[in-house]
N, C-alpha and C. Protein backbone atom coordinates (compact mmCIF):
# COMPACT_ATOMS: atom_id res chain seq x y z
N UNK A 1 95.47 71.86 123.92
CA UNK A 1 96.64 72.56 124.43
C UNK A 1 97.84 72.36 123.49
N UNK A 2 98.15 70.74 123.00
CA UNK A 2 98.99 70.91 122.17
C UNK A 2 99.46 71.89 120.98
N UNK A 3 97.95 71.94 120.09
CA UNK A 3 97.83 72.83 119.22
C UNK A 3 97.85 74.05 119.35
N UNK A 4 97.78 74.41 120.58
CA UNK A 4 98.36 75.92 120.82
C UNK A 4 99.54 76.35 121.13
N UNK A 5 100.07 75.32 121.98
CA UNK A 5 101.70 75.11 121.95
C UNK A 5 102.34 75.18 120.78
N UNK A 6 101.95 73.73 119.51
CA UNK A 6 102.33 74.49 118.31
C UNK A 6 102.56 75.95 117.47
N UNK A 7 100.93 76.06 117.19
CA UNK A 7 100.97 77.55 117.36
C UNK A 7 101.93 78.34 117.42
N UNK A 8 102.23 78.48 118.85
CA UNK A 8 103.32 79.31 119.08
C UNK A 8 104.29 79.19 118.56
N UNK A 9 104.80 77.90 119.13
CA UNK A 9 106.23 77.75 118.78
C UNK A 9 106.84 77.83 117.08
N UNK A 10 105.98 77.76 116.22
CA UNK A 10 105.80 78.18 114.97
C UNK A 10 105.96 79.01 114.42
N UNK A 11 104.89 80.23 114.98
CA UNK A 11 104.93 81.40 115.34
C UNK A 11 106.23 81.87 115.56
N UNK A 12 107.13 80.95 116.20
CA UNK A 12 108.44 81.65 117.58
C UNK A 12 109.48 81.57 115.93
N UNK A 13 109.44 80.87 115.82
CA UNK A 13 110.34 79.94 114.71
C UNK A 13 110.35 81.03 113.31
N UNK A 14 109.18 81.55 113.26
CA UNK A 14 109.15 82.17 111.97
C UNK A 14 110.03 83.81 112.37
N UNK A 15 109.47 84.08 113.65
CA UNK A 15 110.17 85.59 113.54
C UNK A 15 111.41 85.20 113.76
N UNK A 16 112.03 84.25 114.34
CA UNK A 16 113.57 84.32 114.35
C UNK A 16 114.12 84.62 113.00
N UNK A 17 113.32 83.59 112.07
CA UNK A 17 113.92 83.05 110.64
C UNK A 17 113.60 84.53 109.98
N UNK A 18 112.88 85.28 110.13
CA UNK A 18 112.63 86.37 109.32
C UNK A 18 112.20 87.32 109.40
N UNK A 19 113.30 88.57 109.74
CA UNK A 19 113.03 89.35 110.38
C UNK A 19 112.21 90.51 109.29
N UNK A 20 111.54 90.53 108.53
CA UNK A 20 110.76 90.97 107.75
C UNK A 20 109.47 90.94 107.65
N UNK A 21 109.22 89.94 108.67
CA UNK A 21 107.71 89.89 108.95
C UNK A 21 107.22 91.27 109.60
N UNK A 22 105.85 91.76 109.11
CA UNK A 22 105.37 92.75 109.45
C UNK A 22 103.70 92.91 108.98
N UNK A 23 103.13 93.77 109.79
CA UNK A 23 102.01 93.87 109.70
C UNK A 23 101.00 94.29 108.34
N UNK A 24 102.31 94.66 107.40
CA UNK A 24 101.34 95.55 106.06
C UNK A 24 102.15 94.71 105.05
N UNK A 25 101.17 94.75 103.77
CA UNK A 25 102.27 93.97 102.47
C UNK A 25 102.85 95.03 102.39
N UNK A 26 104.32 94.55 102.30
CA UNK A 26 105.28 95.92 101.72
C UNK A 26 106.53 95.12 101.47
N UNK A 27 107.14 95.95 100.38
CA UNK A 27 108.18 94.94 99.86
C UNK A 27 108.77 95.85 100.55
N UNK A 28 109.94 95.65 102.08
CA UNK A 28 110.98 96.29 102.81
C UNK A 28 112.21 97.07 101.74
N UNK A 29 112.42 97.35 100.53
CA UNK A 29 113.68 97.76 99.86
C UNK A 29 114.37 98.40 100.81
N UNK A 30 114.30 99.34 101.66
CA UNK A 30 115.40 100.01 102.52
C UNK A 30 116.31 99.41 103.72
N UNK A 31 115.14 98.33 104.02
CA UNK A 31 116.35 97.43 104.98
C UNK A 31 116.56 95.96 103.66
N UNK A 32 116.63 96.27 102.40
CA UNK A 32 117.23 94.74 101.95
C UNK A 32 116.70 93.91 102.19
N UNK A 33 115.50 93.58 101.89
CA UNK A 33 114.40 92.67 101.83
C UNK A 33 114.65 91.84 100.82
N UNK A 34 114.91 90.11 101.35
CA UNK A 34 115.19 89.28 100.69
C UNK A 34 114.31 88.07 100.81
N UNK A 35 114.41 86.89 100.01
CA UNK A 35 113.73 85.43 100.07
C UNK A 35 113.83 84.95 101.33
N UNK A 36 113.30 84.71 102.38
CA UNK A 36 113.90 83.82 103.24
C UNK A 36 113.43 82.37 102.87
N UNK A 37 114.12 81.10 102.49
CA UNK A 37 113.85 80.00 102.23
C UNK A 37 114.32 79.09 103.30
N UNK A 38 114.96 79.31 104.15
CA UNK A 38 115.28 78.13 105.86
C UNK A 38 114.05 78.40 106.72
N UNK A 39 114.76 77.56 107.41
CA UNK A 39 113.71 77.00 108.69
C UNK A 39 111.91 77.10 108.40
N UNK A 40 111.04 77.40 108.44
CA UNK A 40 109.74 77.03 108.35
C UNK A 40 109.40 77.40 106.79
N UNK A 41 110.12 78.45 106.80
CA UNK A 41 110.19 78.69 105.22
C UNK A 41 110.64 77.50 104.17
N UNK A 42 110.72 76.79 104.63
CA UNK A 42 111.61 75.55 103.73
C UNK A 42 110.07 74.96 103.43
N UNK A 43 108.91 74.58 104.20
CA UNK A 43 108.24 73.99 103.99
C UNK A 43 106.63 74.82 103.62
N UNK A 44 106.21 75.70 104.24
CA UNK A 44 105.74 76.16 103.64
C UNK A 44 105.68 78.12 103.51
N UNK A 45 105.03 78.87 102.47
CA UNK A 45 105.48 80.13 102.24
C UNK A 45 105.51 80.73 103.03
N UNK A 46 104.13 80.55 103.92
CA UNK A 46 103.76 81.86 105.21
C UNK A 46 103.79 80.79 106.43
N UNK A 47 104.64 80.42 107.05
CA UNK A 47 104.59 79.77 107.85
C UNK A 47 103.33 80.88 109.34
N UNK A 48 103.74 81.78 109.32
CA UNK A 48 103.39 82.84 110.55
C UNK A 48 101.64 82.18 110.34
N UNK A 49 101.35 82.63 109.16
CA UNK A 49 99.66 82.55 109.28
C UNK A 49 99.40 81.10 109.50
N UNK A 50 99.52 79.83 109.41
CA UNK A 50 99.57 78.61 109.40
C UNK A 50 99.65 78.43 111.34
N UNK A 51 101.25 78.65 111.78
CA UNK A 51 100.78 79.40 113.17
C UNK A 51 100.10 80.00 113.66
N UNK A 52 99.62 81.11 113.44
CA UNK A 52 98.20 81.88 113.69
C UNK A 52 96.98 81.03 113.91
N UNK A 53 96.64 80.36 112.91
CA UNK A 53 95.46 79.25 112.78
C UNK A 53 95.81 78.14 114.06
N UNK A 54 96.71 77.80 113.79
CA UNK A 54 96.94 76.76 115.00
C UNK A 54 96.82 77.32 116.28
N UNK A 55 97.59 78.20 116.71
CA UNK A 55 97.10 79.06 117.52
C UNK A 55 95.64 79.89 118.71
N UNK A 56 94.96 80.01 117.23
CA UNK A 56 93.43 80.44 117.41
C UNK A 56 92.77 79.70 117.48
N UNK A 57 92.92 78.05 116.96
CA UNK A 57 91.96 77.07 116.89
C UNK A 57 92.67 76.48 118.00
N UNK A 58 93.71 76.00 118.27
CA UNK A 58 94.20 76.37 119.98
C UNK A 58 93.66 76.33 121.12
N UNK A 59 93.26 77.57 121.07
CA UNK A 59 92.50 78.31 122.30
C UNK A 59 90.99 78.22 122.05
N UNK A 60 90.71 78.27 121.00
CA UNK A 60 89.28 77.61 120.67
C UNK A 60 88.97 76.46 121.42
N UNK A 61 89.98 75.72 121.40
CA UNK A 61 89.66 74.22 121.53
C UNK A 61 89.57 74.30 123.19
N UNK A 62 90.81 74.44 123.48
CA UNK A 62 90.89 74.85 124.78
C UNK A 62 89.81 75.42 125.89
N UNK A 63 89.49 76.49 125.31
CA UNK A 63 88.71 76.92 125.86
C UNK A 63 86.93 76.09 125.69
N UNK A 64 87.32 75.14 125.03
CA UNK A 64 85.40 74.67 124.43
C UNK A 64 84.46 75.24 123.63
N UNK A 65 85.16 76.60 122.86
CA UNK A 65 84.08 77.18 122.68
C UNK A 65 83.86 77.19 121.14
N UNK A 66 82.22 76.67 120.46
CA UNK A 66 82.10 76.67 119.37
C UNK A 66 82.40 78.16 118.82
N UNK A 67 81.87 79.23 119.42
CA UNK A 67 82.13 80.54 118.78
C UNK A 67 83.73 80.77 118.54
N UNK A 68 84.62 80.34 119.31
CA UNK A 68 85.66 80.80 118.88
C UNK A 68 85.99 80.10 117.52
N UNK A 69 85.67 78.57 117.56
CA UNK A 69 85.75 77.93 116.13
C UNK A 69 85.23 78.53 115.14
N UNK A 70 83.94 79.04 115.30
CA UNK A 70 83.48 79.41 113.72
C UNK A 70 84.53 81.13 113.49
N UNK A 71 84.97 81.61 114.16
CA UNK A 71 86.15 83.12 114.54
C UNK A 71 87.08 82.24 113.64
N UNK A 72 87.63 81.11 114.42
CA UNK A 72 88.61 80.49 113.48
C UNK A 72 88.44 80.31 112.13
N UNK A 73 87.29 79.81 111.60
CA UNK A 73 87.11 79.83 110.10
C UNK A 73 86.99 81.15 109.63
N UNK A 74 86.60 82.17 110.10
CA UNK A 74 86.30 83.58 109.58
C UNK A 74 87.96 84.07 109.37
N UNK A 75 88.59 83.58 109.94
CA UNK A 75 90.16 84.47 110.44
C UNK A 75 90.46 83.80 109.29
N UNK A 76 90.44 82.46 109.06
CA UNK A 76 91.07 81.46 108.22
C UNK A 76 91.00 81.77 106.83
N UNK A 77 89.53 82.18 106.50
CA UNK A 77 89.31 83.05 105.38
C UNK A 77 89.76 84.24 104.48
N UNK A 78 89.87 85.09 105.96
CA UNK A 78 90.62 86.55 105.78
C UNK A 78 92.18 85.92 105.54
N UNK A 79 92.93 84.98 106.10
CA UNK A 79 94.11 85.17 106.13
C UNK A 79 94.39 84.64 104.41
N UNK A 80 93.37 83.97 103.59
CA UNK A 80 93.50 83.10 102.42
C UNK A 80 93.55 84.24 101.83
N UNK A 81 92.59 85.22 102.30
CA UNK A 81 92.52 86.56 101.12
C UNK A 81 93.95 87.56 101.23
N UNK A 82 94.48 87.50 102.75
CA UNK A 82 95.78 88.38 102.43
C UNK A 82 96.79 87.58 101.90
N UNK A 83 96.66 86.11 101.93
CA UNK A 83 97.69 85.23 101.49
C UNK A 83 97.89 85.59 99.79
N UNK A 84 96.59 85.75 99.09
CA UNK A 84 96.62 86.59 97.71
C UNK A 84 97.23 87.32 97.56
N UNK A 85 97.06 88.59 98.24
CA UNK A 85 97.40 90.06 98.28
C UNK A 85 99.27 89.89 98.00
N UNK A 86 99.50 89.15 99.05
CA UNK A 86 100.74 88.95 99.57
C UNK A 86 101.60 88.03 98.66
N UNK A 87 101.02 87.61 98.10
CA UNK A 87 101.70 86.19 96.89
C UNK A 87 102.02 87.77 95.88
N UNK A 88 101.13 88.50 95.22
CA UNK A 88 101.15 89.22 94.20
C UNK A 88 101.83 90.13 94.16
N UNK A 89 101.70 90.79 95.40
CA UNK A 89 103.16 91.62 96.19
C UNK A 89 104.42 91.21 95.85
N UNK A 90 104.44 90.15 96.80
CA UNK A 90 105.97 89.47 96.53
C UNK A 90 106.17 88.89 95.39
N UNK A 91 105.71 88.50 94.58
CA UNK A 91 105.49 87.59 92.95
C UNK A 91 106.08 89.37 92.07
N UNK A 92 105.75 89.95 92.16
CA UNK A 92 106.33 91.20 91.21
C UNK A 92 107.33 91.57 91.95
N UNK A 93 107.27 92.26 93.19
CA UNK A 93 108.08 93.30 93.65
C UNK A 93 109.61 92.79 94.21
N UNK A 94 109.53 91.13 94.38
CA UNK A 94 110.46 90.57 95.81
C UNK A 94 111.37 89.70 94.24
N UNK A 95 112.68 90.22 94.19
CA UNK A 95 113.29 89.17 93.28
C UNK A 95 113.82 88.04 93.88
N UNK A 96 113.50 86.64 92.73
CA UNK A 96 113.79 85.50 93.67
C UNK A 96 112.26 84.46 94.08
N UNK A 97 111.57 85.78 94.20
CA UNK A 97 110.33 85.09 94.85
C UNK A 97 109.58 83.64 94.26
N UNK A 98 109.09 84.30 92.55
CA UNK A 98 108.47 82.76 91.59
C UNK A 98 109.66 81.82 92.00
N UNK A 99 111.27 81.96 91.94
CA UNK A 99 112.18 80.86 92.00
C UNK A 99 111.24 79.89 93.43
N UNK A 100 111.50 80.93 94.43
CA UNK A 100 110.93 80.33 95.57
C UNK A 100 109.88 79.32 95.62
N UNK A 101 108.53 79.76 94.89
CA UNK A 101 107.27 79.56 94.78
C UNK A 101 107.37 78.10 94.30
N UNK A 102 108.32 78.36 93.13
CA UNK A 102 108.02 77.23 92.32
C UNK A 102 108.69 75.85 93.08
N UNK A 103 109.87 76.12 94.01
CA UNK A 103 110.40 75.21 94.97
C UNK A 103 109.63 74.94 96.11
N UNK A 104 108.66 75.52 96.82
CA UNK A 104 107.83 75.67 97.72
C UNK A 104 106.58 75.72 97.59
N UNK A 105 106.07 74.42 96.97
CA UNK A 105 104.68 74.57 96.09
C UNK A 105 103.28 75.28 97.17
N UNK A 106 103.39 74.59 98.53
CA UNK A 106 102.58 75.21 99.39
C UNK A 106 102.76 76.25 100.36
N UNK A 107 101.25 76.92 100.27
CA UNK A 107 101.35 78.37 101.06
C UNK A 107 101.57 78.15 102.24
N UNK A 108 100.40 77.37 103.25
CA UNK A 108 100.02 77.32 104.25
C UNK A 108 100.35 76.21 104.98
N UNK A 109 99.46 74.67 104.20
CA UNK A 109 100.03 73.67 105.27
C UNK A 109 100.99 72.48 103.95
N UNK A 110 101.37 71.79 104.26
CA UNK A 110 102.51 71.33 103.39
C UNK A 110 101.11 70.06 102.83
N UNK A 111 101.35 70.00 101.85
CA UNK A 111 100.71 68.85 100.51
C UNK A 111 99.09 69.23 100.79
N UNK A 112 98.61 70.18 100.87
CA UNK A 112 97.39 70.36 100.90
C UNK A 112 97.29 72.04 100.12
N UNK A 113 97.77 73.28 100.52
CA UNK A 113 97.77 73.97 99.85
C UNK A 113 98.42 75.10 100.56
């Protein structure tokens, strides 16, 4: 239960901090799409997907169920592959971003990767 509580509240934390989160890579230029580097962003890049995982493994847990765990590693996977997509996106298109990167060495969970 804890870990789904996290989850969320992670989750909660990131859309406050950045209202740019959205469902497709896209660099926002028309609403002024900028770095966000506070609050979860301080520690690691994508805080949202990091929540997500906590989240899903969460309710996995919660619920007992091995199938949702191995869902969790499958999700966990996919999210490493948009975490690519999304680094390369923002690495060209988002100015500011490498500054970021290079201050914010981790994507997902802090001193691991």
């Amino acid at each position: 239960m804890l870990v789904l509580l996290i989850g969320i509240w992670i989750c909660y934390l990131t859309m406050l901090e950045n209202s740019f989160a959205a469902p497709v890579v896209k660099i926002q230029d028309e609403r002024g799409q900028k770095v966000i580097t506070t609050g979860p962003y301080g520690y690691v890049r994508h805080p949202m997907y990091a929540g997500a995982i906590l989240y899903f493994a969460g309710t996995a847990l919660l619920l007992g169920s091995w199938w949702g765990l191995a869902a969790v590693l499958a999700f966990i996977l996919l999210l490493a592959i948009r975490t690519f997509i999304e680094e390369k996106t923002l690495r060209t298109g988002l100015q500011g971003y490498d500054d970021y990167a290079a201050r914010v060495r981790y994507k997902l969970i802090p001193m691991v990767w």
